[in-house]
Protein backbone atom coordinates (compact mmCIF):
# COMPACT_ATOMS: atom_id res chain seq x y z
CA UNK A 1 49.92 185.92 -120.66
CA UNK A 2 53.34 184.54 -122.68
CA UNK A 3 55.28 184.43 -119.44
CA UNK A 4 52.22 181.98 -117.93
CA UNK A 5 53.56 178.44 -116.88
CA UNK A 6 51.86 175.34 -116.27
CA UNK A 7 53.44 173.88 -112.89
CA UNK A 8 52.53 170.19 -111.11
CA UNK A 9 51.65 170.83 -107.77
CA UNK A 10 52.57 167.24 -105.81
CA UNK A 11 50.04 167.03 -103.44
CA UNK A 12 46.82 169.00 -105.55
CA UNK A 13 44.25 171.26 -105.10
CA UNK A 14 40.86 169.22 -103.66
CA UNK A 15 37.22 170.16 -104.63
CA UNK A 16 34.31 167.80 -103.94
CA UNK A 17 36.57 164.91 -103.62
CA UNK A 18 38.50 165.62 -107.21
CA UNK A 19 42.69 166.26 -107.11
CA UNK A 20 43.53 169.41 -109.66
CA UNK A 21 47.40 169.01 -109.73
CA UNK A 22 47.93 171.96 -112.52
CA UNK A 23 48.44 175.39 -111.74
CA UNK A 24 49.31 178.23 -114.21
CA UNK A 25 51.83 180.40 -112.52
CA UNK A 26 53.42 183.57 -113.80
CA UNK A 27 56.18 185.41 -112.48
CA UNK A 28 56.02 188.60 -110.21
CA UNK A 29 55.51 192.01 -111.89
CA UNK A 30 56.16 195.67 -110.80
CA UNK A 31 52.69 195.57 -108.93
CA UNK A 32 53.24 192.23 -107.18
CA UNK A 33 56.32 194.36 -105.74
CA UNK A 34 55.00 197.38 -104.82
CA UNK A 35 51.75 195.44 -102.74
CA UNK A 36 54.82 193.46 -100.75
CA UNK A 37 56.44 197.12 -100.19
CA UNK A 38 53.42 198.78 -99.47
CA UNK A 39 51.15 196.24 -97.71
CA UNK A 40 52.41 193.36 -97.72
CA UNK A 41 54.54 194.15 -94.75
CA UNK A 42 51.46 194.51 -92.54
CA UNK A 43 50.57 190.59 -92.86
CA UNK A 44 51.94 187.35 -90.73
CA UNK A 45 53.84 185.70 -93.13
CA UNK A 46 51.71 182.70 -93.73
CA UNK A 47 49.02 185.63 -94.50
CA UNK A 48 52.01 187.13 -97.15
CA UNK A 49 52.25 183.37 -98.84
CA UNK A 50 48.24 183.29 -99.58
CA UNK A 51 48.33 187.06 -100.97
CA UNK A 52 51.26 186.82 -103.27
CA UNK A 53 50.24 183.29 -104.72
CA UNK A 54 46.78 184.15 -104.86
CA UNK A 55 48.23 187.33 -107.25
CA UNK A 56 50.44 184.87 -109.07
CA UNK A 57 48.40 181.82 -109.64
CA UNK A 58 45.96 182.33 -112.10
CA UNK A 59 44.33 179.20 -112.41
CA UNK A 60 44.05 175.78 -110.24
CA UNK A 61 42.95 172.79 -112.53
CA UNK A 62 39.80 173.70 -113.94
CA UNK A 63 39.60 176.40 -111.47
CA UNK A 64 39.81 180.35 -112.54
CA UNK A 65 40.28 182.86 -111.04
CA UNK A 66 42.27 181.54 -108.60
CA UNK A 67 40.71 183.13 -104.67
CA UNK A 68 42.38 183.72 -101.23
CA UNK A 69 40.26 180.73 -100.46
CA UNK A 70 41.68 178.33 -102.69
CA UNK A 71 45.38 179.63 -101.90
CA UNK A 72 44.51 178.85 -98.13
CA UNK A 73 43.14 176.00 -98.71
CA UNK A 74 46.51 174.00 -100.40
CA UNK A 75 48.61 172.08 -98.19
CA UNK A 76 51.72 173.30 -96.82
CA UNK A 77 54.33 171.22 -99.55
CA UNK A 78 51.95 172.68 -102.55
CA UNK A 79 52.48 176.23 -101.64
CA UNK A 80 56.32 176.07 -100.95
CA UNK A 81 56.65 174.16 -104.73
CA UNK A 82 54.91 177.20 -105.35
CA UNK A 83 56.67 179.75 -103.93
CA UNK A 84 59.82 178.00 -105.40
CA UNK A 85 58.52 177.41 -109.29
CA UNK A 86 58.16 181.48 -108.49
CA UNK A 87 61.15 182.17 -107.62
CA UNK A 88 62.58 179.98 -110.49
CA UNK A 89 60.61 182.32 -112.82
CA UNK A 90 61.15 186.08 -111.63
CA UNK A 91 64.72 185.80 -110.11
CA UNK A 92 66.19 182.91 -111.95
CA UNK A 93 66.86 178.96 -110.57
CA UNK A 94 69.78 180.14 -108.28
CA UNK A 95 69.19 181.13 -104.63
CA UNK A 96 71.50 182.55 -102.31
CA UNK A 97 70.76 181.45 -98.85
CA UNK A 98 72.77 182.90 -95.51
CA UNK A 99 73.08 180.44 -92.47
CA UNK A 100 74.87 180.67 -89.30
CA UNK A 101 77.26 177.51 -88.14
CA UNK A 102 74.81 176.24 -85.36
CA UNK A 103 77.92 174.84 -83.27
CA UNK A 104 78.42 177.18 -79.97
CA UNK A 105 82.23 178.25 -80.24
CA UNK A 106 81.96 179.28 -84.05
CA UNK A 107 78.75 180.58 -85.39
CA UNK A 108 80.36 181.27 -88.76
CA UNK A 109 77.81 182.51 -91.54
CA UNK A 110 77.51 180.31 -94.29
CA UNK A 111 76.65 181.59 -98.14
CA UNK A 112 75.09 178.41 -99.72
CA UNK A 113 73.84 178.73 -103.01
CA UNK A 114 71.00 176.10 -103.92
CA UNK A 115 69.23 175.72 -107.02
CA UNK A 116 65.20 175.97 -106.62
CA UNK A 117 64.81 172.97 -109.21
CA UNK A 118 66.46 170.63 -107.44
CA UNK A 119 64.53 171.56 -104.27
CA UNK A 120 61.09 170.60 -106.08
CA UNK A 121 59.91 166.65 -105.56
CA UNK A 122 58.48 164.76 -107.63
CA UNK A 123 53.88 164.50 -107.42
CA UNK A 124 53.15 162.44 -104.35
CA UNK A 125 52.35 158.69 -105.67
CA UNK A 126 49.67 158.50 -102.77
CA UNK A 127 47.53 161.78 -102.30
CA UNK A 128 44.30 161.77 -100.86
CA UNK A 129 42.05 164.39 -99.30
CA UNK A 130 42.12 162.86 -95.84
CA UNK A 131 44.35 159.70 -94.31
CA UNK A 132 43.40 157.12 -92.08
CA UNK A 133 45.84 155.47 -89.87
CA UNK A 134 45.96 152.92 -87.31
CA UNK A 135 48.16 153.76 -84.17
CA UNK A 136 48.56 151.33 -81.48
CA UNK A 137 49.48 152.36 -77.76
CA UNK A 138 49.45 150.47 -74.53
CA UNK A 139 48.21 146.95 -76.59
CA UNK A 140 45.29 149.16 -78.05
CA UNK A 141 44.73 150.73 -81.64
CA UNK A 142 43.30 153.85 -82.38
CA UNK A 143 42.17 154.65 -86.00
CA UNK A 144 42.88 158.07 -86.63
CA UNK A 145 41.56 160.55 -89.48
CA UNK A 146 43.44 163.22 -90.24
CA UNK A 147 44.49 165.68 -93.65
CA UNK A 148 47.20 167.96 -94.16
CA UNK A 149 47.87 171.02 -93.17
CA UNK A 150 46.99 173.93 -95.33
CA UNK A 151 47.67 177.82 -95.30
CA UNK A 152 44.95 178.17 -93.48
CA UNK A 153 45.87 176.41 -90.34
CA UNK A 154 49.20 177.84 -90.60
CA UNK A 155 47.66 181.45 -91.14
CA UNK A 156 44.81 180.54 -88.17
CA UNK A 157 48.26 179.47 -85.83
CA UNK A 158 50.28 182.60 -87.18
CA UNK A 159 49.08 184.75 -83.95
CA UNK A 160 49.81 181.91 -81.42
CA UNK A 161 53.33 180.66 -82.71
CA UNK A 162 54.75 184.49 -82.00
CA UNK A 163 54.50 183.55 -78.76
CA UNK A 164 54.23 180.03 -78.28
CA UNK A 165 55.53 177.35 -81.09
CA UNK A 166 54.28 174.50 -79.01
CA UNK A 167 50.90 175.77 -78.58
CA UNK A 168 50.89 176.98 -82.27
CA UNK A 169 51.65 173.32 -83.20
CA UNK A 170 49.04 171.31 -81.08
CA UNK A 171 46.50 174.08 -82.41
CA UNK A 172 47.12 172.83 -86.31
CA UNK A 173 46.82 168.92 -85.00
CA UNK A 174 43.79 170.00 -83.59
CA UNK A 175 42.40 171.11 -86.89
CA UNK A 176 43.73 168.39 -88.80
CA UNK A 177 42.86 165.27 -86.91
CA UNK A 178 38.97 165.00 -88.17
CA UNK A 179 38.50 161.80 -85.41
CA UNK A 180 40.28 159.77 -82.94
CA UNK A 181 38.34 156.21 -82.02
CA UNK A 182 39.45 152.98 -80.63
CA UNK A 183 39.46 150.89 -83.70
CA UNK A 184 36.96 148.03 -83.95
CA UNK A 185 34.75 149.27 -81.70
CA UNK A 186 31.23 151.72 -82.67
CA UNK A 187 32.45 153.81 -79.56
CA UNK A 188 32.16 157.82 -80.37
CA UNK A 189 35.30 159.63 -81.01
CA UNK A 190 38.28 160.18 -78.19
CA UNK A 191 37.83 163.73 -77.03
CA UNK A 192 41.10 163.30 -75.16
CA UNK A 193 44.14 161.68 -77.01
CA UNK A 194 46.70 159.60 -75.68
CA UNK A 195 50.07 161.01 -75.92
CA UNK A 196 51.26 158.42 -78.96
CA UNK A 197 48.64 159.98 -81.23
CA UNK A 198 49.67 163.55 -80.69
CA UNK A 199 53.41 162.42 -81.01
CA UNK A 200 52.57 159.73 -83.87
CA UNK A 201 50.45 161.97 -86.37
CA UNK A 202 52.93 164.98 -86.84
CA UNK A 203 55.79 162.74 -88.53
CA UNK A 204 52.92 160.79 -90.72
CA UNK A 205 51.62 164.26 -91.82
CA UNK A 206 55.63 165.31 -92.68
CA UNK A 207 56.27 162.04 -94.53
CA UNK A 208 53.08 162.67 -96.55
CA UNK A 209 53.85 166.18 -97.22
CA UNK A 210 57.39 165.55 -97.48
CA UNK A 211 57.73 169.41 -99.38
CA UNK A 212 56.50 170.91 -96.74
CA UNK A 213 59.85 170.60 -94.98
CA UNK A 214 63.19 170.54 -96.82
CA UNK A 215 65.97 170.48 -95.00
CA UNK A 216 69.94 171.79 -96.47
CA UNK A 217 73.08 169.44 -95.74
CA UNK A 218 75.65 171.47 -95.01
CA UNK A 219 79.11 171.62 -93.90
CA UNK A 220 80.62 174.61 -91.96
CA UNK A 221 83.76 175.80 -93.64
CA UNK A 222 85.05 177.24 -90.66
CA UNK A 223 85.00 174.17 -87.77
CA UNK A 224 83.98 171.85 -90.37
CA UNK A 225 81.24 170.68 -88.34
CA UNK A 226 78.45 168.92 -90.22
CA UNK A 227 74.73 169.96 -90.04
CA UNK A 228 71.10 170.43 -91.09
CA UNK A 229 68.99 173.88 -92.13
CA UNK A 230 65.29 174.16 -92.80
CA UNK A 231 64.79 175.82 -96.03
CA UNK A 232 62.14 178.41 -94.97
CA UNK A 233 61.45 179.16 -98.77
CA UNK A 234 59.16 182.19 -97.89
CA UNK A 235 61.72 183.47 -96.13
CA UNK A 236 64.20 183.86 -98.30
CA UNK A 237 62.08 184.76 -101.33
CA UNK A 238 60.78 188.00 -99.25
CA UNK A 239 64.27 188.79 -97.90
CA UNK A 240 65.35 188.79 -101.41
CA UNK A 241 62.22 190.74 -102.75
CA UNK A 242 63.18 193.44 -99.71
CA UNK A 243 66.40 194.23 -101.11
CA UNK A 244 65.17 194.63 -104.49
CA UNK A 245 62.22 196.83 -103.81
CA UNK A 246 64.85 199.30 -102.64
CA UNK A 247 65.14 200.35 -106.47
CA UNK A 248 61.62 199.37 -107.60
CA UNK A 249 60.72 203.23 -107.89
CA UNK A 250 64.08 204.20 -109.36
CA UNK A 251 63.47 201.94 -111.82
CA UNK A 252 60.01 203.12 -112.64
CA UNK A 253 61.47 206.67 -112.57
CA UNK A 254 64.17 205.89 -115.34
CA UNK A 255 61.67 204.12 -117.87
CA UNK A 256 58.83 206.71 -117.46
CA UNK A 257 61.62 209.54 -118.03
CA UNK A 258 63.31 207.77 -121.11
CA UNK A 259 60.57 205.53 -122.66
CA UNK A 260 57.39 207.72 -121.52
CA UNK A 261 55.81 204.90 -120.61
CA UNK A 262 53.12 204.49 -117.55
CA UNK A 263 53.42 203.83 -114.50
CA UNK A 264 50.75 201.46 -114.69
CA UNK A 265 52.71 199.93 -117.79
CA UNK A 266 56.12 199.59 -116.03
CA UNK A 267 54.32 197.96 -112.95
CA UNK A 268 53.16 195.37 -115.31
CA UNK A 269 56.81 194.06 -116.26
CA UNK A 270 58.33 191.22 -114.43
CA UNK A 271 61.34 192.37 -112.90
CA UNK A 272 63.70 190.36 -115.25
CA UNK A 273 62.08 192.37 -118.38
CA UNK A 274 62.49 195.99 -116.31
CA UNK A 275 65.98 195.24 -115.92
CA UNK A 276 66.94 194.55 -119.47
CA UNK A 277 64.94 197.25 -120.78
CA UNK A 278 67.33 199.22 -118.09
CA UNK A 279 70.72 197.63 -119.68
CA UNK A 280 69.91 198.75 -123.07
CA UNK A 281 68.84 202.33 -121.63
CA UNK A 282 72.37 202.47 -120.09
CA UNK A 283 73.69 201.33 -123.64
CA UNK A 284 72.13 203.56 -125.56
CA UNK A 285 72.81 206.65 -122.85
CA UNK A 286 76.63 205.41 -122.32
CA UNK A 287 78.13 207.30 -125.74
CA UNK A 288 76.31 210.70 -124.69
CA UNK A 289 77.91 210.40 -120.85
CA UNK A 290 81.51 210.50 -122.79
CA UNK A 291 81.02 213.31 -125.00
């Protein structure tokens, strides 16, 4: 397809021990739409991530078509570039994001417009498929293996973190951390962890995966107090996408009267495309209304 773009992912997409770092991404269509509106409402969002990249992504390195699986299986900071190279391409670089003042006494909401490009980071210099790490507690190291986390531990935790964050969270460690030993020693693998790992591994995996997490600077206009925001990308690409599918049909409705095109046709336009096929309908229509 034209619109097709090739995208660096900066962590890459792993098979038998070879990094794929290209992905061909194209922007969302009519159909891409009308599954979020239709069906797409029914998943855990993690589950909504994997769907609407595995639509959008057509091909990982060498890899095509582009599965569930292979969605699922990219860490965390590869499939929020992603989400964020797609929202530069179907709704344009500029994002809109609402946040409340956390201070107590003034809770002001906050408009702060971001661009998406400037949000993207550079490929990690250091990428492997697993880490090892030495960790030292008490006057003893433990070597620890671990990987990142991947939509698939975040779609596996989905169920628990509705209810319980922290449980949620020591669930993905659990996944990720392949073995705990004391290093230097042929002893088997720690079943039980001390403390220092569990706390230790979770800021190693976020300064590996560093766009897994991005984080807004912001300053309340209001009390002018000073203060951080996660940038929950999926979020606000599927709050935006809500609004919008308000008019999805009316849309459809308007070019299928005028141009007698099909539905199926329509549905096939990126939104951007619908809309200025819509501003030169109202152009052309706008001399008739004043007769």
């Amino acid at each position: 397809m034209l619109d097709t773009v090739a995208v660096t992912l900066p962590g890459g997409f792993w098979c038998e021990g070879e990094c794929h770092r290209t992905a061909m991404l194209r922007p969302l269509n009519g159909e891409d739409e009308a599954f979020l509106s239709e069906m797409g409402t029914a998943l855990l969002p993690a589950q909504r991530v994997t769907a609407l990249l595995s639509r959008c992504v057509g091909r990982l390195g060498d890899f095509q078509p582009v599965t569930y699986q292979m969605t699922r299986s990219l860490c965390v900071g590869d499939r929020e570039a992603l989400l964020l190279q797609l929202r530069r391409l179907s709704l344009g670089d500029k994002m809109s994001c609402l946040v409340r003042c956390p201070r107590a006494d003034c809770g002001e909401t906050i408009d702060a417009e971001v661009q998406a490009s400037d949000m993207l980071l550079h490929p990690y210099a250091h990428c492997r498929e697993q880490y090892e790490e030495e960790i030292r507690d008490n006057g003893t190291a433990y070597r620890v293996r671990f990987r990142l986390p991947t939509g698939a531990d975040q779609e596996t935790a989905a169920v628990l973190a509705r209810e319980n964050l922290q449980t949620a969270a020591e669930l993905i460690l659990r996944r990720c951390v392949a073995e705990v030993a004391v290093n230097g020693t042929p002893a088997e693998p720690l079943k039980e962890w001390p403390p220092s790992v569990a706390r230790r591994v979770p800021v190693l995996m976020a300064h590996l995966d560093p766009q897994a997490e991005l984080w807004l600077t912001l300053t309340c206009p209001e009390c002018g107090h000073n203060f951080t925001s996660l940038l929950d990308t999926a979020t606000y690409l599927f709050q935006e996408l809500a609004q919008r599918l308000k008019g999805l049909y009316r849309e459809v409705h308007y070019l299928a009267f005028y141009y007698h095109w099909r539905e199926a046709e329509i549905l096939a336009l990126p939104s951007q495309r619908r809309q200025r096929y819509l501003e030169l309908l109202a152009e052309s229509l706008a001399p008739q209304r004043r007769v």
